[in-house]
PDB file of N, CA and C in Angstrom:
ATOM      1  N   UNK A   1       0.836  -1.179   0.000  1.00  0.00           N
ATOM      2  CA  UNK A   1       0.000   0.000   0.000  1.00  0.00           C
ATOM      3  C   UNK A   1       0.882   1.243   0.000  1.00  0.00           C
ATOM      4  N   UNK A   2       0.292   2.235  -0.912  1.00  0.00           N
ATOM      5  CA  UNK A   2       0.950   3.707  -0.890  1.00  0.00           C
ATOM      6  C   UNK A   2       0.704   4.303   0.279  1.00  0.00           C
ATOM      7  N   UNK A   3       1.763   4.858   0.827  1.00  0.00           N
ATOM      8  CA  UNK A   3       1.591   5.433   2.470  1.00  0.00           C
ATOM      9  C   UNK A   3       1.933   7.366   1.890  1.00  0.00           C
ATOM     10  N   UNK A   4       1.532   8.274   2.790  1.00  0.00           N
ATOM     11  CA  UNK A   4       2.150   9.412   2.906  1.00  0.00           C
ATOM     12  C   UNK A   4       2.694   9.377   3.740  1.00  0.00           C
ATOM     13  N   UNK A   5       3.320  10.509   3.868  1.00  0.00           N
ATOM     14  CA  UNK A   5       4.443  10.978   5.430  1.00  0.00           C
ATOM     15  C   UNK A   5       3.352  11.001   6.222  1.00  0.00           C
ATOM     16  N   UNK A   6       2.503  11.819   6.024  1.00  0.00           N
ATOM     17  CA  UNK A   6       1.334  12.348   7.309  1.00  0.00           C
ATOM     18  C   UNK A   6       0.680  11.053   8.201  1.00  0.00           C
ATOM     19  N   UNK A   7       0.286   9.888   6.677  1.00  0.00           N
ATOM     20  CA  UNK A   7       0.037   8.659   7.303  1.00  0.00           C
ATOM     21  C   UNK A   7       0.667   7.881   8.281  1.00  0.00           C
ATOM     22  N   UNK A   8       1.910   7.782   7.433  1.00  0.00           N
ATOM     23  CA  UNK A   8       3.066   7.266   8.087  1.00  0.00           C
ATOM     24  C   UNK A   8       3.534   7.779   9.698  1.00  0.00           C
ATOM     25  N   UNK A   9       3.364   8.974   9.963  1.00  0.00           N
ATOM     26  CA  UNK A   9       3.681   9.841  11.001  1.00  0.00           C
ATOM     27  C   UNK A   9       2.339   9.025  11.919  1.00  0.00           C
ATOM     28  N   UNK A  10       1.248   9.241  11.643  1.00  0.00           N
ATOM     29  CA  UNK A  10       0.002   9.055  12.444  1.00  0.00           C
ATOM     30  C   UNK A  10      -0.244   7.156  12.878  1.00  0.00           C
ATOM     31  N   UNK A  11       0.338   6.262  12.114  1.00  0.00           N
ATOM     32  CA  UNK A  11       1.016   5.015  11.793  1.00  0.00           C
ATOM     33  C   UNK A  11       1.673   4.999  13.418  1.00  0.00           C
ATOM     34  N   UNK A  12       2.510   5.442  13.432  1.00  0.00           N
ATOM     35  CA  UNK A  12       3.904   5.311  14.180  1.00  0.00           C
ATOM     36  C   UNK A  12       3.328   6.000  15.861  1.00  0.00           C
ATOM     37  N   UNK A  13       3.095   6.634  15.481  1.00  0.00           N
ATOM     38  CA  UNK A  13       1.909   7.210  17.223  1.00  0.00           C
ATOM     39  C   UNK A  13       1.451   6.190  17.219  1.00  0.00           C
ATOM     40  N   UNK A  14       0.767   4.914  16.532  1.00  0.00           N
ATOM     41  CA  UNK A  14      -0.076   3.944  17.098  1.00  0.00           C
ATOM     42  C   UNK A  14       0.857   3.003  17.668  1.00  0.00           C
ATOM     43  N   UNK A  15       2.071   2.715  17.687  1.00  0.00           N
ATOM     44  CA  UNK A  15       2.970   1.821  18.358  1.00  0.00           C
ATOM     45  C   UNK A  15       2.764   2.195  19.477  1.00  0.00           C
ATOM     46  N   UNK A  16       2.415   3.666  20.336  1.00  0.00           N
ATOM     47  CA  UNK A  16       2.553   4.219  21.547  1.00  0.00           C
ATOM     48  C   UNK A  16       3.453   4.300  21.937  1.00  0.00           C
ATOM     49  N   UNK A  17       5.219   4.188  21.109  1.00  0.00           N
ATOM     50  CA  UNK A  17       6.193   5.088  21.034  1.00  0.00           C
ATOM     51  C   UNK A  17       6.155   6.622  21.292  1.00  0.00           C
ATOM     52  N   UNK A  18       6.750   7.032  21.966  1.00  0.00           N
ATOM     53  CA  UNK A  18       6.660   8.965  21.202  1.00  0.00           C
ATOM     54  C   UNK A  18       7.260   8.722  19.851  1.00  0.00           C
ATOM     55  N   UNK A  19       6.944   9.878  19.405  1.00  0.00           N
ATOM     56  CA  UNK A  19       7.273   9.656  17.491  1.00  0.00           C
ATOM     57  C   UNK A  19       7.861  11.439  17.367  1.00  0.00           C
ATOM     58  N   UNK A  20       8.969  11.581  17.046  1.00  0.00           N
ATOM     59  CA  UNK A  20       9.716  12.934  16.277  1.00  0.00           C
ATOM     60  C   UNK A  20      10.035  12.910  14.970  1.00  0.00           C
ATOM     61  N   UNK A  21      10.070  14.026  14.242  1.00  0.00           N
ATOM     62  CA  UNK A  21      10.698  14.248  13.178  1.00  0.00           C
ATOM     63  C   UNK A  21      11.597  15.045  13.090  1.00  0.00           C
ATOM     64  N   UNK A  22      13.039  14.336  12.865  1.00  0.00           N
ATOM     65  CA  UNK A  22      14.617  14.297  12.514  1.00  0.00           C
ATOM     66  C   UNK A  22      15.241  14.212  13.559  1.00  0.00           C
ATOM     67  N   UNK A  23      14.624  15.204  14.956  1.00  0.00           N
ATOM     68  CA  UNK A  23      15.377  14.957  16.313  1.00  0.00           C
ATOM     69  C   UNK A  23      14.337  14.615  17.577  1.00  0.00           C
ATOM     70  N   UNK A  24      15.057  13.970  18.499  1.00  0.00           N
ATOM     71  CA  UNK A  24      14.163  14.123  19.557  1.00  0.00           C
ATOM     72  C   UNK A  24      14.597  15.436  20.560  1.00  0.00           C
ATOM     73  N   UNK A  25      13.431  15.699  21.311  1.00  0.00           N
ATOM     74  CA  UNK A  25      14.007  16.432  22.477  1.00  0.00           C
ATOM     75  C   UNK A  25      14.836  16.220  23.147  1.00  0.00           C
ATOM     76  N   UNK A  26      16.221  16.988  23.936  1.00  0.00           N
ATOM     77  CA  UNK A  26      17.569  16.729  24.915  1.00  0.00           C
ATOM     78  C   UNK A  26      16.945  15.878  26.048  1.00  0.00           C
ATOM     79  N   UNK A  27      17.329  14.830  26.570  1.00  0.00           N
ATOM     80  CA  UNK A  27      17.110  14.439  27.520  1.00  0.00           C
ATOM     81  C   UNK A  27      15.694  13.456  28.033  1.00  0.00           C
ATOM     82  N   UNK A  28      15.287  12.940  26.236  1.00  0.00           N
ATOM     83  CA  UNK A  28      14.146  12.063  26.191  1.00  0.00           C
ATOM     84  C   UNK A  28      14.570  10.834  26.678  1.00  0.00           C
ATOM     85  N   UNK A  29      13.510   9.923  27.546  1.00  0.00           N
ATOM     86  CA  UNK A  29      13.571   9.104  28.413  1.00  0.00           C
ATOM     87  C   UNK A  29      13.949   7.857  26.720  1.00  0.00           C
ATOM     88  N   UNK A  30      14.458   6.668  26.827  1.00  0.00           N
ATOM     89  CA  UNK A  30      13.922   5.705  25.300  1.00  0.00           C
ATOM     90  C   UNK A  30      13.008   4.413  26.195  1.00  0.00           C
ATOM     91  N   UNK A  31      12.668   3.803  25.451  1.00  0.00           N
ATOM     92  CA  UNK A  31      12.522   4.165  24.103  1.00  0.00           C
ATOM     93  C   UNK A  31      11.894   5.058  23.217  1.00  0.00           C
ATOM     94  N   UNK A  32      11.824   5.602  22.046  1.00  0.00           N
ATOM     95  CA  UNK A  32      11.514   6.476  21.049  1.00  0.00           C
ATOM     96  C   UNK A  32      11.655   6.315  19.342  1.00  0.00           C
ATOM     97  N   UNK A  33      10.959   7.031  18.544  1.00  0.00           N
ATOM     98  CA  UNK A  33      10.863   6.654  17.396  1.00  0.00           C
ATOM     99  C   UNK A  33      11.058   8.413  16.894  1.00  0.00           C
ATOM    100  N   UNK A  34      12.166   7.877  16.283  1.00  0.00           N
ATOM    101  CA  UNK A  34      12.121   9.211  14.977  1.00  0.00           C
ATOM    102  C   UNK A  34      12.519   8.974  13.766  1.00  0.00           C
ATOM    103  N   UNK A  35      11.703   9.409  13.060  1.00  0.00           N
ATOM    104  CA  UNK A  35      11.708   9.318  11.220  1.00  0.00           C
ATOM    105  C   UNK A  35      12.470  10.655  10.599  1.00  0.00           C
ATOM    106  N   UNK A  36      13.252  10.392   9.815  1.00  0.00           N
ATOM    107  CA  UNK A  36      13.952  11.528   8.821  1.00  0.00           C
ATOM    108  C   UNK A  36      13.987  11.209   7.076  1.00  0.00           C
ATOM    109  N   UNK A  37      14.072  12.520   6.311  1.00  0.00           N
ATOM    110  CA  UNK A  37      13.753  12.281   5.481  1.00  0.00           C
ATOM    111  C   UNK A  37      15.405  11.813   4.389  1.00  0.00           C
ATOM    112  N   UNK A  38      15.285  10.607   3.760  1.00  0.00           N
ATOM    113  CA  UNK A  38      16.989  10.748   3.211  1.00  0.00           C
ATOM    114  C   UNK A  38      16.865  10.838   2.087  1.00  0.00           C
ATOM    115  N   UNK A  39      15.893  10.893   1.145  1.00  0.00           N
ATOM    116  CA  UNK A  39      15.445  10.755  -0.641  1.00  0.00           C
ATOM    117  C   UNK A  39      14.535  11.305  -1.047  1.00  0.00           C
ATOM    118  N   UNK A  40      14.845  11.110  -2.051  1.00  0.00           N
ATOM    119  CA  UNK A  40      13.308  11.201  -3.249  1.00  0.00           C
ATOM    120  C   UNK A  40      13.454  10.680  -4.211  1.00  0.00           C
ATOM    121  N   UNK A  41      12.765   9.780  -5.052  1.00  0.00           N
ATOM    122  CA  UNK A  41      12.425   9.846  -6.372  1.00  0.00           C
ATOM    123  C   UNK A  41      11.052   9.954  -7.431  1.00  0.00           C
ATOM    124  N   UNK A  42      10.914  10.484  -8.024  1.00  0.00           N
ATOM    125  CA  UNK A  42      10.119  10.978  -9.127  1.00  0.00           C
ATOM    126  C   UNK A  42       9.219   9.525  -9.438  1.00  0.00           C
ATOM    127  N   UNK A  43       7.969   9.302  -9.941  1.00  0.00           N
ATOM    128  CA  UNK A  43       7.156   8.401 -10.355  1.00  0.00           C
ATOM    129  C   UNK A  43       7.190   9.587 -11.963  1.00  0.00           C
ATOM    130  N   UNK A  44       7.346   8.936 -13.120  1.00  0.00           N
ATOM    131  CA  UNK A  44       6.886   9.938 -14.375  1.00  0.00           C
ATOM    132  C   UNK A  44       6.747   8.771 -15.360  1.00  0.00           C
ATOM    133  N   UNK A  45       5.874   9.470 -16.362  1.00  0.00           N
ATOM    134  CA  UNK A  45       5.403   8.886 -17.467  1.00  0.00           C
ATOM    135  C   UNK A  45       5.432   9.800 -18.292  1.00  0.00           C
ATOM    136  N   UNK A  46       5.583   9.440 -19.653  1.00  0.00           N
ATOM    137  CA  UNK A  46       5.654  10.875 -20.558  1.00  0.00           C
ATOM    138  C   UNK A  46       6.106  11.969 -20.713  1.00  0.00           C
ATOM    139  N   UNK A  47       7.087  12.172 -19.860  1.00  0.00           N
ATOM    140  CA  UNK A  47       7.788  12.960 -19.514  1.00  0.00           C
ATOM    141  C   UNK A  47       7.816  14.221 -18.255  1.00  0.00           C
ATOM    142  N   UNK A  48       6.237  12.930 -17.399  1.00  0.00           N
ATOM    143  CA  UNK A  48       5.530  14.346 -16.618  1.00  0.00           C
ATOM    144  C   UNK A  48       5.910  13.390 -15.436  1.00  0.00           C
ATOM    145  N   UNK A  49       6.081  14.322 -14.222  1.00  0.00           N
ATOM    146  CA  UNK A  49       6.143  13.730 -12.501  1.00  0.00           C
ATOM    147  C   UNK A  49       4.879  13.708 -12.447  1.00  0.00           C
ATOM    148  N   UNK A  50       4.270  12.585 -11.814  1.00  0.00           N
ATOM    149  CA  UNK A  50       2.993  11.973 -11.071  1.00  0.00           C
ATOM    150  C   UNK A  50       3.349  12.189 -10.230  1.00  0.00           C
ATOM    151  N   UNK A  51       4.097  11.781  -9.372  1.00  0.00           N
ATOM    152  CA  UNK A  51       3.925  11.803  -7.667  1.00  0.00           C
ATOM    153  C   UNK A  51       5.784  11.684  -7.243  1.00  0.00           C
ATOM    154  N   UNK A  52       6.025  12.358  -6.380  1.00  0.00           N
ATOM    155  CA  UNK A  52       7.471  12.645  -5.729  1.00  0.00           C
ATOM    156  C   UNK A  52       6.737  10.996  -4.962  1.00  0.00           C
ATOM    157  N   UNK A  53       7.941  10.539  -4.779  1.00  0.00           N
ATOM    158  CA  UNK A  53       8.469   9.478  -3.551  1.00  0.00           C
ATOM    159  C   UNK A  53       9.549   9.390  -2.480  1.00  0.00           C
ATOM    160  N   UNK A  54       9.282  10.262  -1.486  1.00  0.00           N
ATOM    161  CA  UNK A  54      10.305  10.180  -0.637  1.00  0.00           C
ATOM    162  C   UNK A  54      10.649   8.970   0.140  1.00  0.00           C
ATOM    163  N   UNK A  55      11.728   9.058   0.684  1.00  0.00           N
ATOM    164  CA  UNK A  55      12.074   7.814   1.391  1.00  0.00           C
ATOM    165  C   UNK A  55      12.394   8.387   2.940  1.00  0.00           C
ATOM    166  N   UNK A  56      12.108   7.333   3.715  1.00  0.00           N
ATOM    167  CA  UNK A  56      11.991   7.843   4.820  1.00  0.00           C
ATOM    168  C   UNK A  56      12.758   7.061   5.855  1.00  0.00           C
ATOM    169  N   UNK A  57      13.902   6.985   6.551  1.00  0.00           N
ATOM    170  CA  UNK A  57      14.554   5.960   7.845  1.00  0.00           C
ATOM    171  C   UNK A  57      13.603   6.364   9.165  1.00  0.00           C
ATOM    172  N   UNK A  58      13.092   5.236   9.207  1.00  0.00           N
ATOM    173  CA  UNK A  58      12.164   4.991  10.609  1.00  0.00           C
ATOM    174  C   UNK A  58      13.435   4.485  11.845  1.00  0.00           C
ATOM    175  N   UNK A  59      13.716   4.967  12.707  1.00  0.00           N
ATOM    176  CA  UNK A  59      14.204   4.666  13.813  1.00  0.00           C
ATOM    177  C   UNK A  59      13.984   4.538  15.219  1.00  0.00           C
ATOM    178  N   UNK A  60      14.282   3.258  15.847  1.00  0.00           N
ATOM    179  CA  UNK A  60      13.860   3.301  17.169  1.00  0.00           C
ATOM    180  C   UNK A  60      14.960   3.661  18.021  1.00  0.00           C
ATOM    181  N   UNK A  61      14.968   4.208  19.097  1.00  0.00           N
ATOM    182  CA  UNK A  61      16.446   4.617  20.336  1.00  0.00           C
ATOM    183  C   UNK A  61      16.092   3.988  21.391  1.00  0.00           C
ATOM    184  N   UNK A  62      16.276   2.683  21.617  1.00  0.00           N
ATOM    185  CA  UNK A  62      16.242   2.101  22.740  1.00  0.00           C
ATOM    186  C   UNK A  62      17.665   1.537  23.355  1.00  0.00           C
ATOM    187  N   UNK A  63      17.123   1.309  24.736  1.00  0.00           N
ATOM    188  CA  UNK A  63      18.573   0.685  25.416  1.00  0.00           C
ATOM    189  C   UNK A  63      17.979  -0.528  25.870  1.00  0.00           C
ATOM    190  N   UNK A  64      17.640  -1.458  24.731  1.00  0.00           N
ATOM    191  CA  UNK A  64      16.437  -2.454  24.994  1.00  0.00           C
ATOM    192  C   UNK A  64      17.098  -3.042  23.629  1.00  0.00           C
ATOM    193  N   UNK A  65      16.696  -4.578  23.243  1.00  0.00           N
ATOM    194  CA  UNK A  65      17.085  -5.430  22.287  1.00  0.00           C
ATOM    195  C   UNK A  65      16.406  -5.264  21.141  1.00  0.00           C
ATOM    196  N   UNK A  66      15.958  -6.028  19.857  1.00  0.00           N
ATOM    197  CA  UNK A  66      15.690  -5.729  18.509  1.00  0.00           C
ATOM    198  C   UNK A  66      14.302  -6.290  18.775  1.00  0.00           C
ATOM    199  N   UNK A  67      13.456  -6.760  19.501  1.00  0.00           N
ATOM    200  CA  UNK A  67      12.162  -7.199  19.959  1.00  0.00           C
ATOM    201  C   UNK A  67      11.429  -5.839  20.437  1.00  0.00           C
ATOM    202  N   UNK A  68      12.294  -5.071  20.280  1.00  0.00           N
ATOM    203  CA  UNK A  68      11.347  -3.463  20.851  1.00  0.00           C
ATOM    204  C   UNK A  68      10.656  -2.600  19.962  1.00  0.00           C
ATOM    205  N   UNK A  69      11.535  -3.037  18.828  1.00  0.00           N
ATOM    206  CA  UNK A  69      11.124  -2.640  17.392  1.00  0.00           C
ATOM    207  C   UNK A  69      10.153  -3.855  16.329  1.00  0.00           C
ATOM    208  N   UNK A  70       9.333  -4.683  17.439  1.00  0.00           N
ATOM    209  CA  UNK A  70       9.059  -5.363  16.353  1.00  0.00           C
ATOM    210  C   UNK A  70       7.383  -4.567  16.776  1.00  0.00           C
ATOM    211  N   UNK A  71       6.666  -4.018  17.773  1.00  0.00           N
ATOM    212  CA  UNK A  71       5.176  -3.317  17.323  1.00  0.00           C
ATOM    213  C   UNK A  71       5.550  -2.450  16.251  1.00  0.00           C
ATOM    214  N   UNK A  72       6.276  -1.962  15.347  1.00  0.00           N
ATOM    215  CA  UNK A  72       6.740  -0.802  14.434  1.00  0.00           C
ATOM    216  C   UNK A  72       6.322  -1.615  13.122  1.00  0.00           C
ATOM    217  N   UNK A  73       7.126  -3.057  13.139  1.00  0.00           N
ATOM    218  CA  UNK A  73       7.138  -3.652  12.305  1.00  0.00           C
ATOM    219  C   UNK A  73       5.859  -4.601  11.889  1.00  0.00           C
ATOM    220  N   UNK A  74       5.396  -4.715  12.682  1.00  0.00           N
ATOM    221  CA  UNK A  74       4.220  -5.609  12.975  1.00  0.00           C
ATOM    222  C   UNK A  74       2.929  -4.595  12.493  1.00  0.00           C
ATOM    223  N   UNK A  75       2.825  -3.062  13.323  1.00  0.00           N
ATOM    224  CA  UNK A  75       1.642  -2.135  12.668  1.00  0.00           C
ATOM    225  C   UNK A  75       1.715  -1.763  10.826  1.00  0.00           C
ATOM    226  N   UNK A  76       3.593  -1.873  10.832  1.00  0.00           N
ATOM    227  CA  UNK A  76       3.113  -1.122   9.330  1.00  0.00           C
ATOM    228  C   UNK A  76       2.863  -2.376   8.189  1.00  0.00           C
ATOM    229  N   UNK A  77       3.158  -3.929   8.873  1.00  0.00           N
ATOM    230  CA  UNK A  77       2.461  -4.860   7.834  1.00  0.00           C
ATOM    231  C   UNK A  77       1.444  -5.361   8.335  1.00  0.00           C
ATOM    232  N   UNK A  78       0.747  -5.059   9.292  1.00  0.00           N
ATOM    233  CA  UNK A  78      -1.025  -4.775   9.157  1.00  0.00           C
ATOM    234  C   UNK A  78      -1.749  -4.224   8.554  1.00  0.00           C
ATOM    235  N   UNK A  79      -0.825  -2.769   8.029  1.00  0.00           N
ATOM    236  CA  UNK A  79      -1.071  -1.977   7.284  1.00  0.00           C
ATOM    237  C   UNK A  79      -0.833  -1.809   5.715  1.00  0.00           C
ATOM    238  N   UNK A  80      -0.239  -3.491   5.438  1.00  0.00           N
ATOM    239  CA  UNK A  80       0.704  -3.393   4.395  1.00  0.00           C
ATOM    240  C   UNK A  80       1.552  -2.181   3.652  1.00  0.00           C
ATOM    241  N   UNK A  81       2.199  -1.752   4.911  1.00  0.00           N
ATOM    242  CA  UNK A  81       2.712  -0.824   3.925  1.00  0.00           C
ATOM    243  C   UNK A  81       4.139  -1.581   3.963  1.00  0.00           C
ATOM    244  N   UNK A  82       5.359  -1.510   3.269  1.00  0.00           N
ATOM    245  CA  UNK A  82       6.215  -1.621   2.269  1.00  0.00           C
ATOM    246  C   UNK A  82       7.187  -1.124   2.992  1.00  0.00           C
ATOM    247  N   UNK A  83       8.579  -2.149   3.626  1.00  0.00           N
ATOM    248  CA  UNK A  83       9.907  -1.484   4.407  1.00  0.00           C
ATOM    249  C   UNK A  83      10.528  -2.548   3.826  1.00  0.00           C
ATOM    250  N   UNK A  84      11.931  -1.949   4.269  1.00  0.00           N
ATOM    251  CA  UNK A  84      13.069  -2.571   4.272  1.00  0.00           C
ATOM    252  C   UNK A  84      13.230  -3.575   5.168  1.00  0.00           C
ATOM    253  N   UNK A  85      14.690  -4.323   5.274  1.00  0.00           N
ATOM    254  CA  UNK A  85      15.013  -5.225   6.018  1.00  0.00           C
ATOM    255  C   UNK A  85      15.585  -4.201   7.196  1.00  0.00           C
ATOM    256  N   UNK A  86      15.836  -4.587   8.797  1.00  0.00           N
ATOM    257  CA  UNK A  86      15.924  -4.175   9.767  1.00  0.00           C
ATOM    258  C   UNK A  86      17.528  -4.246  10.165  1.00  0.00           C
ATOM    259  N   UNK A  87      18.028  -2.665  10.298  1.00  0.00           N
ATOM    260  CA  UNK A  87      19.379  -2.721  10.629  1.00  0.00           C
ATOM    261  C   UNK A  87      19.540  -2.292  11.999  1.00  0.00           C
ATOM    262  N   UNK A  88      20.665  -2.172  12.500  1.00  0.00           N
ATOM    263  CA  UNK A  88      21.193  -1.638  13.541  1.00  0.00           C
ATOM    264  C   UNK A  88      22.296  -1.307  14.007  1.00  0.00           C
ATOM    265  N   UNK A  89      22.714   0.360  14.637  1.00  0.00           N
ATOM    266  CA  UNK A  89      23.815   0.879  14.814  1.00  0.00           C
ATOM    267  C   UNK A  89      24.003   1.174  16.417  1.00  0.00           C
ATOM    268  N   UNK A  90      24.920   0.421  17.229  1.00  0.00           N
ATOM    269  CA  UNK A  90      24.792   0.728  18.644  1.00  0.00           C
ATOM    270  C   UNK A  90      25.687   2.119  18.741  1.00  0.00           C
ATOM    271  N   UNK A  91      25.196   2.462  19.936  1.00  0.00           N
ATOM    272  CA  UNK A  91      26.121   3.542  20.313  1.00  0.00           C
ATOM    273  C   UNK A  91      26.318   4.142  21.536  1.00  0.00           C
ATOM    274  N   UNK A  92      27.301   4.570  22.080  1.00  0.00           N
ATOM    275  CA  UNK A  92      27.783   4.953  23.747  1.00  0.00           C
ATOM    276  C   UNK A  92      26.931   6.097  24.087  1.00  0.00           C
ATOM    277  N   UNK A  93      26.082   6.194  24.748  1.00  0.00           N
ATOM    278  CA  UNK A  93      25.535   7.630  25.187  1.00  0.00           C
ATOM    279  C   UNK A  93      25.123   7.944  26.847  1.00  0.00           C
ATOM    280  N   UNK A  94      26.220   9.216  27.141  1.00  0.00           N
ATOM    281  CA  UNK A  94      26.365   9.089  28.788  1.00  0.00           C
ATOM    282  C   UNK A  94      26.166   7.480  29.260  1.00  0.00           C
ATOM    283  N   UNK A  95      26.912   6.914  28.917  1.00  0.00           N
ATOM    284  CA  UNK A  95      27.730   5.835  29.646  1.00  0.00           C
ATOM    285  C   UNK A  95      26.667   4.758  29.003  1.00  0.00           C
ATOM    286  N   UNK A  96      25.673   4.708  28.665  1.00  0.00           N
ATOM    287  CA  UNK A  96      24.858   3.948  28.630  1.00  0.00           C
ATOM    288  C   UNK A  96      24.756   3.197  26.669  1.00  0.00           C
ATOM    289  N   UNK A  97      24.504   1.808  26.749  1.00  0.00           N
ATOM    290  CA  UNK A  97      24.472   1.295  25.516  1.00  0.00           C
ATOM    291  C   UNK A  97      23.516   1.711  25.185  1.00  0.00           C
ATOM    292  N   UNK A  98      23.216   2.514  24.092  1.00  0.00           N
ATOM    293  CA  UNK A  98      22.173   2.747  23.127  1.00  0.00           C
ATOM    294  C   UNK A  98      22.033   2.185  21.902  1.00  0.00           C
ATOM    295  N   UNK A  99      20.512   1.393  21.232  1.00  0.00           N
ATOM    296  CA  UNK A  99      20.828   0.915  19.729  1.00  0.00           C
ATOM    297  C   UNK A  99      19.272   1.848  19.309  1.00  0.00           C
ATOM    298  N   UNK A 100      20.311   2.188  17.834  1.00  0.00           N
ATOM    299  CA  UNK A 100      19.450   2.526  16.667  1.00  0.00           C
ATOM    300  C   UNK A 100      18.815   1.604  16.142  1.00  0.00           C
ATOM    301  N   UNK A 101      17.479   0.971  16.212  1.00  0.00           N
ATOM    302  CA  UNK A 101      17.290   0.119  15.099  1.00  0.00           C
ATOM    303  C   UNK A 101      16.543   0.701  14.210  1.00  0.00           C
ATOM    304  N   UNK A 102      17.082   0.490  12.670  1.00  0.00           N
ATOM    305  CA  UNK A 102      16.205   1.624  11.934  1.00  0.00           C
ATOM    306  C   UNK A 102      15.607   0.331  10.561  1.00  0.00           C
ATOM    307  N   UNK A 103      14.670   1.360   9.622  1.00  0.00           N
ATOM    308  CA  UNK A 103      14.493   0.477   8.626  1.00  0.00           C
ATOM    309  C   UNK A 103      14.354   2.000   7.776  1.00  0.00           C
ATOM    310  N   UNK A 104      13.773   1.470   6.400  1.00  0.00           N
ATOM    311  CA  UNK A 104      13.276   2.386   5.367  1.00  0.00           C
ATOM    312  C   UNK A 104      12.199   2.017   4.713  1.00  0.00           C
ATOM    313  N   UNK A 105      11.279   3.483   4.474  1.00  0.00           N
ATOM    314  CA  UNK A 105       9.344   3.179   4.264  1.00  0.00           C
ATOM    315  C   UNK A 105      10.221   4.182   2.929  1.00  0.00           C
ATOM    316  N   UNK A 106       9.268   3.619   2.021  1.00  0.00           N
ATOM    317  CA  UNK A 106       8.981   4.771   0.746  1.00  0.00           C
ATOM    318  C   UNK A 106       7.275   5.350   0.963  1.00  0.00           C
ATOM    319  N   UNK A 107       7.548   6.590   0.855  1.00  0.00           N
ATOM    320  CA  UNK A 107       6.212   6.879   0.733  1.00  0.00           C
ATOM    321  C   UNK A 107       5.789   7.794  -0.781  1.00  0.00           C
ATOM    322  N   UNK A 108       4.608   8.324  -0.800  1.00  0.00           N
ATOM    323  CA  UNK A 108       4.200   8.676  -1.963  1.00  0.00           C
ATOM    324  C   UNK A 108       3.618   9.867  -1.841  1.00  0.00           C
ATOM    325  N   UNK A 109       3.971  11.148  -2.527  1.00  0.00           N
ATOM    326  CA  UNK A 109       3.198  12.637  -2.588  1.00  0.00           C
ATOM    327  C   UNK A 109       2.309  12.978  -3.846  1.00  0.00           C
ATOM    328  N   UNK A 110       1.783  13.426  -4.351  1.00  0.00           N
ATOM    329  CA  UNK A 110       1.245  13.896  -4.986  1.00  0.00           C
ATOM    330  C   UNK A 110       1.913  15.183  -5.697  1.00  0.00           C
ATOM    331  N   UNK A 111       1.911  15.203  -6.963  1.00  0.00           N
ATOM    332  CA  UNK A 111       2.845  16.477  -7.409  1.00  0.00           C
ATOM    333  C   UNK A 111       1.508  17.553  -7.719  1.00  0.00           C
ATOM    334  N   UNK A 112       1.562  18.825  -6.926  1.00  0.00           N
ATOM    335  CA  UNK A 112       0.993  19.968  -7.324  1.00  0.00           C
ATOM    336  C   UNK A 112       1.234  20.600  -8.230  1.00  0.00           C
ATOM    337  N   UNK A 113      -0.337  21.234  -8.915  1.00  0.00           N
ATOM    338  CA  UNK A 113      -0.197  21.685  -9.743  1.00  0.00           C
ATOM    339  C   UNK A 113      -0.045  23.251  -9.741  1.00  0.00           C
TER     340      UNK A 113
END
């Protein structure tokens, strides 16, 4: 299924994660979910854009294992919408192990006229 950002955004509140876009607030408790935008590509025919397709890295910040990220994964193929395979980048923060687990949603805009 074709998702928008807006969808996608309103999607991701239903995990009952908090949900940001690009940063979270200093000093947010995790776990947490923030989405950023890393692409685009064009849908065209005939030489005309139909619809922009951005791409989007969904990320979770927990100090919790890869089972924390699976309501994320589980709502958006209820929803059939369309991700990637599931990566992950740990990292030291004030002393504490933190992991990124992220994936990637394409979503779909509409080109204005």
């Amino acid at each position: 299924m074709s998702i928008t950002r807006k969808e996608l955004s309103k999607l991701l509140k239903e995990t009952g994660y908090p949900v940001f876009r690009d940063q979270s607030p200093d000093e947010k408790d995790y776990p947490y979910i923030v989405y950023s935008f890393v692409g685009e590509n064009d849908k065209r025919a005939s030489g005309k854009v139909l619809n922009h397709m951005p791409l989007y890295q969904v990320s979770l910040f927990t100090k919790g294992i890869e089972e924390d990220f699976r309501p994320i994964k589980n709502l958006l193929s209820k929803n059939t919408v369309g991700f990637s395979s599931m990566r992950s980048i740990p990292a030291n923060e004030n002393d504490n192990l933190i992991t990124n687990f992220f994936i990637y949603v394409r979503c779909i805009e509409d080109v204005e006229e």
